[in-house]
N, C-alpha and C. Protein backbone atom coordinates (compact mmCIF):
# COMPACT_ATOMS: atom_id res chain seq x y z
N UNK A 1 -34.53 -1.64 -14.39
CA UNK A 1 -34.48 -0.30 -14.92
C UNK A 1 -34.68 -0.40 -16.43
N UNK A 2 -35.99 0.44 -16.89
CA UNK A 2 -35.87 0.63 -18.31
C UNK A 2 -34.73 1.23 -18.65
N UNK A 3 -34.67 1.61 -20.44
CA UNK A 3 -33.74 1.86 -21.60
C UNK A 3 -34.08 3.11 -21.26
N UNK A 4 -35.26 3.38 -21.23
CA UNK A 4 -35.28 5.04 -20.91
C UNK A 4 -34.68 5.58 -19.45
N UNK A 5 -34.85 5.18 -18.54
CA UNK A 5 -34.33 5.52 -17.33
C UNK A 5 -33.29 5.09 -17.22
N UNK A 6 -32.64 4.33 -18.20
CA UNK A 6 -31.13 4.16 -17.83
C UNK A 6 -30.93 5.68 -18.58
N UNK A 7 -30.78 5.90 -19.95
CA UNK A 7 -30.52 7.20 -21.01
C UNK A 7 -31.29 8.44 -20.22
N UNK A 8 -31.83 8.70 -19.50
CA UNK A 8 -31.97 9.75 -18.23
C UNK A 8 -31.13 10.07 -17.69
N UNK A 9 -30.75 9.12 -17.05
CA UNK A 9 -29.73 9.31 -15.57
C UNK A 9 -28.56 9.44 -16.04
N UNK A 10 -28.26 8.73 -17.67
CA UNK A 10 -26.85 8.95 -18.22
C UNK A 10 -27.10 10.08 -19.18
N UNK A 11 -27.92 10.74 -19.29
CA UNK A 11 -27.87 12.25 -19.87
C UNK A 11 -27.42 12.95 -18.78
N UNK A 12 -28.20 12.83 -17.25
CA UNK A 12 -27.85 13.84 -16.52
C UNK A 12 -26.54 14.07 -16.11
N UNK A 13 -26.36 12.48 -15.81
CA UNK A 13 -24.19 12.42 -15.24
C UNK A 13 -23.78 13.62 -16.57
N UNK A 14 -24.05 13.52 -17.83
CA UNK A 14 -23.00 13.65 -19.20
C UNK A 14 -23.50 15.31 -18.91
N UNK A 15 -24.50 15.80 -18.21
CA UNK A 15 -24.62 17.49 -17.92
C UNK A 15 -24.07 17.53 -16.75
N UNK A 16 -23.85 17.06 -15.78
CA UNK A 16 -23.63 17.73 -14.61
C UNK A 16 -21.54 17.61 -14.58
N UNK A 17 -21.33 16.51 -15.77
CA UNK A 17 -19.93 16.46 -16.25
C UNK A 17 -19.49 18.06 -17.11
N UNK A 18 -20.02 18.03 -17.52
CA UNK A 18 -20.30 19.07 -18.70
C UNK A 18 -20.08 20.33 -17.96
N UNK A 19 -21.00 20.23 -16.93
CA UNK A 19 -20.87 21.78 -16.47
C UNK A 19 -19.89 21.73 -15.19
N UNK A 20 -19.35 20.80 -14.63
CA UNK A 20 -17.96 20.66 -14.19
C UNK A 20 -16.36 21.09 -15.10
N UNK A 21 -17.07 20.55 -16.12
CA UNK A 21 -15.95 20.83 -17.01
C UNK A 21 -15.66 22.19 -17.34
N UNK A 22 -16.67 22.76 -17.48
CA UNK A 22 -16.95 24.54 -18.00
C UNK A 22 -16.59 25.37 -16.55
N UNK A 23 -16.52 24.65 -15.34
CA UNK A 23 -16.14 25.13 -14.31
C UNK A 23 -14.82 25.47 -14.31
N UNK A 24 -13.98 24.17 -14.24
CA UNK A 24 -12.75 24.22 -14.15
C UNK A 24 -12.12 24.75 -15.31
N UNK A 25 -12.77 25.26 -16.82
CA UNK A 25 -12.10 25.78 -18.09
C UNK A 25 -12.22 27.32 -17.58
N UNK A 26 -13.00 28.30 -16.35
CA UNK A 26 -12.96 29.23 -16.37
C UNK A 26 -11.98 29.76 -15.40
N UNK A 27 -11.18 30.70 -16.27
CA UNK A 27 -9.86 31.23 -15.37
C UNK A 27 -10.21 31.79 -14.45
N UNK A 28 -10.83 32.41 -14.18
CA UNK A 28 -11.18 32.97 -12.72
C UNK A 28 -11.33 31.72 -11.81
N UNK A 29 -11.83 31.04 -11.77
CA UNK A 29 -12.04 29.53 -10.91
C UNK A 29 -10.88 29.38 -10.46
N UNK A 30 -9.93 29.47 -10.97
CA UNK A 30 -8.34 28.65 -10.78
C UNK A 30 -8.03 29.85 -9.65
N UNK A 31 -8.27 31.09 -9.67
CA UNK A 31 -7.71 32.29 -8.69
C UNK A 31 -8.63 32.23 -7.20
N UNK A 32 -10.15 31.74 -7.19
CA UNK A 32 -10.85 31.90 -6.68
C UNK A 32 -10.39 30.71 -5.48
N UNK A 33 -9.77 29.25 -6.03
CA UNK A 33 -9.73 28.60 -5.56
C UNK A 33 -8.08 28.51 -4.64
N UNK A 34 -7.39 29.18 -5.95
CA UNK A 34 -6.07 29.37 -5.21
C UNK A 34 -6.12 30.16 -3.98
N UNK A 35 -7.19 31.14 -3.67
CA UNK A 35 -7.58 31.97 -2.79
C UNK A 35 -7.69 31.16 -1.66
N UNK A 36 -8.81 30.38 -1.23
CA UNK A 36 -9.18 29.24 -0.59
C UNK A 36 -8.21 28.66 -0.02
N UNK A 37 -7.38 27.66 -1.08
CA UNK A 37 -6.55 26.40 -0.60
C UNK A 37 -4.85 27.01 0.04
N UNK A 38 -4.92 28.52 -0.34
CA UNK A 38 -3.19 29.18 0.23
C UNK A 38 -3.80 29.43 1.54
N UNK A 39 -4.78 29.38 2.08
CA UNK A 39 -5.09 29.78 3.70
C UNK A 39 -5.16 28.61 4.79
N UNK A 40 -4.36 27.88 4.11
CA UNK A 40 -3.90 26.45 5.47
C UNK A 40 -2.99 26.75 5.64
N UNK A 41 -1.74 28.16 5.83
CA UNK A 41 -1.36 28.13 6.89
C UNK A 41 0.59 27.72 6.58
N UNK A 42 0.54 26.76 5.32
CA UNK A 42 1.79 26.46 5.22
C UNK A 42 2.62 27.47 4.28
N UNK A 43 1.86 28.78 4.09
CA UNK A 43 2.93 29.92 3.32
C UNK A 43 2.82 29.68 1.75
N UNK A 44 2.44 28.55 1.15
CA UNK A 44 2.43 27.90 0.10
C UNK A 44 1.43 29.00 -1.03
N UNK A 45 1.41 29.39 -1.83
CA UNK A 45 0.36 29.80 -2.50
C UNK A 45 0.02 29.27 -3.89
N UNK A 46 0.41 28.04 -4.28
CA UNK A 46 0.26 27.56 -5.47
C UNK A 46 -0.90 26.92 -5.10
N UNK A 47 -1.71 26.51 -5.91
CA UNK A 47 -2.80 25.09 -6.00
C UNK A 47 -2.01 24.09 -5.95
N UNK A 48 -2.95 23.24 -4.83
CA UNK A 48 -2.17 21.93 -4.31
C UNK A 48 -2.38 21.27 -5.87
N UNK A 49 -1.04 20.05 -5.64
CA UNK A 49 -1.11 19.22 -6.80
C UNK A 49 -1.88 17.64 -6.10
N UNK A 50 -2.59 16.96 -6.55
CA UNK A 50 -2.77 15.40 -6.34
C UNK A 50 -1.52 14.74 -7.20
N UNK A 51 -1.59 14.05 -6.13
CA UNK A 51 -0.81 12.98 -6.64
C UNK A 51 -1.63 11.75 -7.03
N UNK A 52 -1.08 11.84 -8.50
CA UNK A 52 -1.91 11.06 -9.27
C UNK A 52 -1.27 9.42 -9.50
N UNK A 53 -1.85 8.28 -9.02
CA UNK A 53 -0.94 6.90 -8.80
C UNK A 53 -1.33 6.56 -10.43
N UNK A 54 -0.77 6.52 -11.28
CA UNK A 54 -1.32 5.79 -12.43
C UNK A 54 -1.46 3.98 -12.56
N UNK A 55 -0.93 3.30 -11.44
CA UNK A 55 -0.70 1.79 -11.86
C UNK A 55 -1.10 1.82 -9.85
N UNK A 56 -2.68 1.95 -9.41
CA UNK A 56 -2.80 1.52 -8.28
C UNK A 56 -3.11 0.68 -7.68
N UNK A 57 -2.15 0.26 -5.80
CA UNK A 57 -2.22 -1.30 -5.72
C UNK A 57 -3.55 -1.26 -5.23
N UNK A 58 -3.77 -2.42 -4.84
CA UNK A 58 -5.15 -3.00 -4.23
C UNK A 58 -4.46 -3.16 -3.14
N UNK A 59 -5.32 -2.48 -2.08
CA UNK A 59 -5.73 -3.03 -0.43
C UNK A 59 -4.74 -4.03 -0.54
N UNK A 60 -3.56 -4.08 0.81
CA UNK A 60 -2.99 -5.27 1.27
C UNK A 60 -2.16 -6.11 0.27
N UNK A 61 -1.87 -5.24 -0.59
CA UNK A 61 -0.67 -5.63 -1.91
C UNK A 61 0.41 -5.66 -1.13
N UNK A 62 0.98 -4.87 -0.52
CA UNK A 62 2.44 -4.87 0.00
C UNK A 62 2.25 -5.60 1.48
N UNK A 63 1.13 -5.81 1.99
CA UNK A 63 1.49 -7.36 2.91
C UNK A 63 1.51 -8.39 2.51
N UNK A 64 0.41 -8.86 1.28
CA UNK A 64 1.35 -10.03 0.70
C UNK A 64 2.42 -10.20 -0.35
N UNK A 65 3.39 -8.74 -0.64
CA UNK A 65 4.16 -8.89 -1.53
C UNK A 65 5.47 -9.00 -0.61
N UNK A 66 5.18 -8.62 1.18
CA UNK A 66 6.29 -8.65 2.48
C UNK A 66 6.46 -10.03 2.68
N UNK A 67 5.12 -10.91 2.84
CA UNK A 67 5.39 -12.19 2.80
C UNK A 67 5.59 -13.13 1.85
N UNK A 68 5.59 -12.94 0.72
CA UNK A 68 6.25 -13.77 0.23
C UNK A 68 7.85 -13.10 -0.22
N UNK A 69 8.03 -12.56 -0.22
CA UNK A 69 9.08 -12.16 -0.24
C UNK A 69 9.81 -12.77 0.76
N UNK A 70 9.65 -12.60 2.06
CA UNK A 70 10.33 -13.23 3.17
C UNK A 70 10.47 -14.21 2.95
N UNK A 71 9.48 -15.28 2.63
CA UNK A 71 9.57 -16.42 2.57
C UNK A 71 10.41 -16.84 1.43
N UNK A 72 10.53 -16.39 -0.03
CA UNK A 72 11.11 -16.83 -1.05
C UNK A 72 12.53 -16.56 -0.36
N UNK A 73 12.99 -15.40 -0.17
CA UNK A 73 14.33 -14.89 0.42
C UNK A 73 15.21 -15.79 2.19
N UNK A 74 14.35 -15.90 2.47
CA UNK A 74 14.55 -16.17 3.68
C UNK A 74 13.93 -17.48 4.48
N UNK A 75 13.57 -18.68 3.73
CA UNK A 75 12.90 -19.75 3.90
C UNK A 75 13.66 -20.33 4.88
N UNK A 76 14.72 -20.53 5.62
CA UNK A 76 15.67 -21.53 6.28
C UNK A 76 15.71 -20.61 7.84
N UNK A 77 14.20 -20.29 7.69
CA UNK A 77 14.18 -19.65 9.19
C UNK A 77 16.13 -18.43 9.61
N UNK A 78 16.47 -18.49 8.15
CA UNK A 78 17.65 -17.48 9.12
C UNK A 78 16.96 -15.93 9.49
N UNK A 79 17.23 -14.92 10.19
CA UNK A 79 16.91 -13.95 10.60
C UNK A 79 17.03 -12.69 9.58
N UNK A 80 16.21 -11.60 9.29
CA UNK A 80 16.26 -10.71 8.94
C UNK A 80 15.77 -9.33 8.88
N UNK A 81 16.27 -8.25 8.84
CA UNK A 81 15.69 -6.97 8.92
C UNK A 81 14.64 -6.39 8.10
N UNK A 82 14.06 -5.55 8.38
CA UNK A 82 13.02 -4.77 7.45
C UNK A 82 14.37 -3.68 6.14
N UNK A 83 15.65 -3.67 6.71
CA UNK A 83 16.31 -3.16 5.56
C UNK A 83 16.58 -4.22 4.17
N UNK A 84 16.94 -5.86 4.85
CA UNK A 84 16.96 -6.69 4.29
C UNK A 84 16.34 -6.69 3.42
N UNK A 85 15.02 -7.01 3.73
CA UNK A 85 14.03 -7.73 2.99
C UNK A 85 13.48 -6.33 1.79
N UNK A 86 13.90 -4.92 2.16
CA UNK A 86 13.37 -4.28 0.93
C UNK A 86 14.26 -4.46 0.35
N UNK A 87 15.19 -4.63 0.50
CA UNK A 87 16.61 -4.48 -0.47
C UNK A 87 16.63 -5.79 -1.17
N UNK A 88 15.92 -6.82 -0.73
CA UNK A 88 15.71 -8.06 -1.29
C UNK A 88 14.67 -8.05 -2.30
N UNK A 89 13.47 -7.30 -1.77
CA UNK A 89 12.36 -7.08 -2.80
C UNK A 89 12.53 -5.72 -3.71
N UNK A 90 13.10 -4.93 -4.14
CA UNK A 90 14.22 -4.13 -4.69
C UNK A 90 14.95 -4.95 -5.77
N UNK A 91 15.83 -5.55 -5.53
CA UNK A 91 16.67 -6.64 -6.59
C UNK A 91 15.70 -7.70 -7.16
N UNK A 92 14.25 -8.05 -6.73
CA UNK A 92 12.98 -8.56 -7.40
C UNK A 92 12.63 -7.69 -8.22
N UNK A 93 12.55 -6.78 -8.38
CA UNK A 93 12.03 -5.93 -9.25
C UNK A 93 10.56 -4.99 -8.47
N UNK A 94 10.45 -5.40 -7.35
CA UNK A 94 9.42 -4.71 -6.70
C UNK A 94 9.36 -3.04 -6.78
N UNK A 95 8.37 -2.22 -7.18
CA UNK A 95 8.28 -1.21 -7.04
C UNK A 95 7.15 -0.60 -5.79
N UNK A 96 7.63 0.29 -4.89
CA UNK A 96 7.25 0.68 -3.79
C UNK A 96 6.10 1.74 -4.07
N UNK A 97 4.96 1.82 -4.10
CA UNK A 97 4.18 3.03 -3.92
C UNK A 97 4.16 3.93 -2.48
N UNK A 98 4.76 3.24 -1.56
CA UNK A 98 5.46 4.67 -0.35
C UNK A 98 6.27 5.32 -0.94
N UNK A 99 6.21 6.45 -0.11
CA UNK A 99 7.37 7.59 -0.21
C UNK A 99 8.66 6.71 0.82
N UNK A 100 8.00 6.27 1.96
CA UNK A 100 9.22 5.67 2.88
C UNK A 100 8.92 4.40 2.88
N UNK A 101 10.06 3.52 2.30
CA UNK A 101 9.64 2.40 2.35
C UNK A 101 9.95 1.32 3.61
N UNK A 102 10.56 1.76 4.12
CA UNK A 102 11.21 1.38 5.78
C UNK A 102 10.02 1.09 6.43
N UNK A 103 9.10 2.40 6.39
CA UNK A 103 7.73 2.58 7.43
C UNK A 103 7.06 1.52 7.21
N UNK A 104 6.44 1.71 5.45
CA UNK A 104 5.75 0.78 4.95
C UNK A 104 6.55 -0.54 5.45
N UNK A 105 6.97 -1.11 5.34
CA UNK A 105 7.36 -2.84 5.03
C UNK A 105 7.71 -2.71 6.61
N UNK A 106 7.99 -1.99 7.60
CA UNK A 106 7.98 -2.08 9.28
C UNK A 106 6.67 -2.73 9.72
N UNK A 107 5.60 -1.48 8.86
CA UNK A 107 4.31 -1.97 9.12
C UNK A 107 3.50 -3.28 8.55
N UNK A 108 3.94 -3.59 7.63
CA UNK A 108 3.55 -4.50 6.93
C UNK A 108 4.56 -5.81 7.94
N UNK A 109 5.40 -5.74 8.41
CA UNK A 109 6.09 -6.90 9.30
C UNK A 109 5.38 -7.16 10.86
N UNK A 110 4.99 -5.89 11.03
CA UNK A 110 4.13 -5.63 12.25
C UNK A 110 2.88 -6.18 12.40
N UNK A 111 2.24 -6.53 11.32
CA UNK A 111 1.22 -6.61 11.04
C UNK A 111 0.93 -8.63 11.08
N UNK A 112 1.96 -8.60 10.14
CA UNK A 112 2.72 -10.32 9.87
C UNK A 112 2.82 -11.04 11.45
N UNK A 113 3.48 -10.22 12.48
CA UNK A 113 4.31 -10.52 13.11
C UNK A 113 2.50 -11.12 13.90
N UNK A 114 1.57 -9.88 14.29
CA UNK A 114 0.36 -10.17 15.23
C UNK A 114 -0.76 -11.27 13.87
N UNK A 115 -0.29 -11.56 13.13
CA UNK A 115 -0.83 -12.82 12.69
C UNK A 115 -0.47 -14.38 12.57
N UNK A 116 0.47 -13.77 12.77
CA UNK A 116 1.79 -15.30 13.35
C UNK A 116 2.17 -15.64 11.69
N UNK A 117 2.54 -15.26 11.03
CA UNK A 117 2.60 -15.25 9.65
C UNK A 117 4.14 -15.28 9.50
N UNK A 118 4.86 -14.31 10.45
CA UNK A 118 6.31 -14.36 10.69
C UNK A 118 6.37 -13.93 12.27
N UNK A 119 7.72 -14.10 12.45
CA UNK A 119 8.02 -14.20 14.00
C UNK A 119 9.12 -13.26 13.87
N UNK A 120 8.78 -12.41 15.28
CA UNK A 120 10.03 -11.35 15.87
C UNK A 120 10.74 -12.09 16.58
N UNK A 121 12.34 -12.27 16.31
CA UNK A 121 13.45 -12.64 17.31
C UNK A 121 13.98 -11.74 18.04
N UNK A 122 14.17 -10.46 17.60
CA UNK A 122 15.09 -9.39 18.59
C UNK A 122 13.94 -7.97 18.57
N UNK A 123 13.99 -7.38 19.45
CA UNK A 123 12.66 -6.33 19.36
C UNK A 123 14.02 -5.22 19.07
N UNK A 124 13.42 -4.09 17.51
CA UNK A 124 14.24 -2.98 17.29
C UNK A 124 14.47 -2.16 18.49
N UNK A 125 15.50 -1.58 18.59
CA UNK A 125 15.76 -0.25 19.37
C UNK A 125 16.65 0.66 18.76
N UNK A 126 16.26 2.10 19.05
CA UNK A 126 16.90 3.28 18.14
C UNK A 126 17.04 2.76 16.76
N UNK A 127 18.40 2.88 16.36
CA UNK A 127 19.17 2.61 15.24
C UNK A 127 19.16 1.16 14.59
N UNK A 128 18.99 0.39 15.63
CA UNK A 128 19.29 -1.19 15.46
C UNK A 128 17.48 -1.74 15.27
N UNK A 129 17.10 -2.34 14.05
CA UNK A 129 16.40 -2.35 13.52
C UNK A 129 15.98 -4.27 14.27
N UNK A 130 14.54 -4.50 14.06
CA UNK A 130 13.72 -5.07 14.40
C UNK A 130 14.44 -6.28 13.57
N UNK A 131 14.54 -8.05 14.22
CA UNK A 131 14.99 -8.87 13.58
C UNK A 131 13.64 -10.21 13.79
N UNK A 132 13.12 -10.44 12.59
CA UNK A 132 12.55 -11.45 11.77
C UNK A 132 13.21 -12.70 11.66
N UNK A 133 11.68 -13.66 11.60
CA UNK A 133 12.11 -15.46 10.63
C UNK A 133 10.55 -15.38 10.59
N UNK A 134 10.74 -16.43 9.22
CA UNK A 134 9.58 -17.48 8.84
C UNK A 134 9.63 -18.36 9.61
N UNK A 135 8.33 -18.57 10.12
CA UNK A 135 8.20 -19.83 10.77
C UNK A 135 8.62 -21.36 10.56
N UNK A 136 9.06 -22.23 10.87
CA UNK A 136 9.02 -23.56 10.04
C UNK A 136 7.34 -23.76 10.00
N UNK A 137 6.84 -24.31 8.80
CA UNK A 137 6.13 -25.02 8.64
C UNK A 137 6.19 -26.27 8.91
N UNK A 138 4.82 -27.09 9.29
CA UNK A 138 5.19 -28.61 9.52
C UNK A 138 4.36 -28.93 8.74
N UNK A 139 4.57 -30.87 8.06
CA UNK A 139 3.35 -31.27 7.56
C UNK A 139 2.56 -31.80 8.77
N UNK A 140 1.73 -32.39 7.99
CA UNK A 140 1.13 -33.63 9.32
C UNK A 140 1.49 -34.39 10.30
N UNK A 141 2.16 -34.85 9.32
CA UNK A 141 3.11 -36.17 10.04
C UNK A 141 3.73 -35.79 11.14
N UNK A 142 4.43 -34.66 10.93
CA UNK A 142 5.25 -34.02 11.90
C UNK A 142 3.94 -33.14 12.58
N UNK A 143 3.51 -32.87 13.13
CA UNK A 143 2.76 -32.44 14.11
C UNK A 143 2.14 -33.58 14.88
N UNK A 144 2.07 -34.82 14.38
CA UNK A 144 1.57 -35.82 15.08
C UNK A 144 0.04 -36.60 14.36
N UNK A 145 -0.50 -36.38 13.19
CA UNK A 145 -1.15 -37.23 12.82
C UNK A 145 -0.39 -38.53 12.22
N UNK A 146 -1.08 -39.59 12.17
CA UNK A 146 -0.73 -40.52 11.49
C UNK A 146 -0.87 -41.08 10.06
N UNK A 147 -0.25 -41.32 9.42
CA UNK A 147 -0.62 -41.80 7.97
C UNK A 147 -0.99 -43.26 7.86
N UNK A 148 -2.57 -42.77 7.25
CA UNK A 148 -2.90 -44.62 7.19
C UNK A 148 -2.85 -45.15 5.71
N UNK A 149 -2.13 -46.37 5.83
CA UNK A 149 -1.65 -46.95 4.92
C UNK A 149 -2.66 -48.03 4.27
């Protein structure tokens, strides 16, 4: 791509910004739209807000921030809950971008669990929550190769 056809295509973005911008500066716009978005039904008549993430994770941050966590916390194969382990990554300093963090880190164990990454000992029911271990790891030796000397 030439210098000129790059300064084209970035004139046009900087107009079609431009006249986005002059969109949303006209007050009528804001009524036209509030019109629109109050007819889903939930009684609501304000303009929806976004929720805006200012510090966002990347894809699959909180499955590997579940496993190692487990593992730093819980290395000696003892057993633990999905309440555990947030309350463990919590006192790390971990900050949650769910609203529910139970769901999240359930799913994120769920996920662990069908990769063999960690292991389910007791399957949750109702109230009584789903119980976890890290696997032992083995080296070599212990699985059965030999070391040649």
């Amino acid at each position: 791509m030439s210098k000129d056809e790059a300064r084209k295509r970035i004139a046009q973005e900087i107009s079609r910004l431009q006249e986005l911008q002059r969109f949303l500066d006209d007050p009528t716009t804001g009524a036209i739209l509030e019109r629109y978005f109050s007819q889903n039904g939930d009684g609501n008549t304000s303009l929806p807000t976004a929720r805006v993430n200012r510090n966002p994770s990347k894809r699959g941050a909180l499955l590997l921030a579940v496993k190692k966590a487990a593992r730093e916390h819980f290395p000696d194969s003892s057993e633990f809950t999905a309440a555990e382990l947030i309350k463990q990554m919590m006192d790390s300093g971990y900050k949650f971008d769910a609203k529910n963090k139970v769901i999240a880190v359930n799913g994120a164990l769920r996920r662990l669990v069908k990769k063999g990454a960690i292991a389910q000992t007791i399957e949750g029911s109702g109230r009584r929550g789903a119980k976890y271990k890290v696997p032992q790891r083995f080296s070599r030796e212990a699985k059965g190769a030999v070391a040649v000397s």
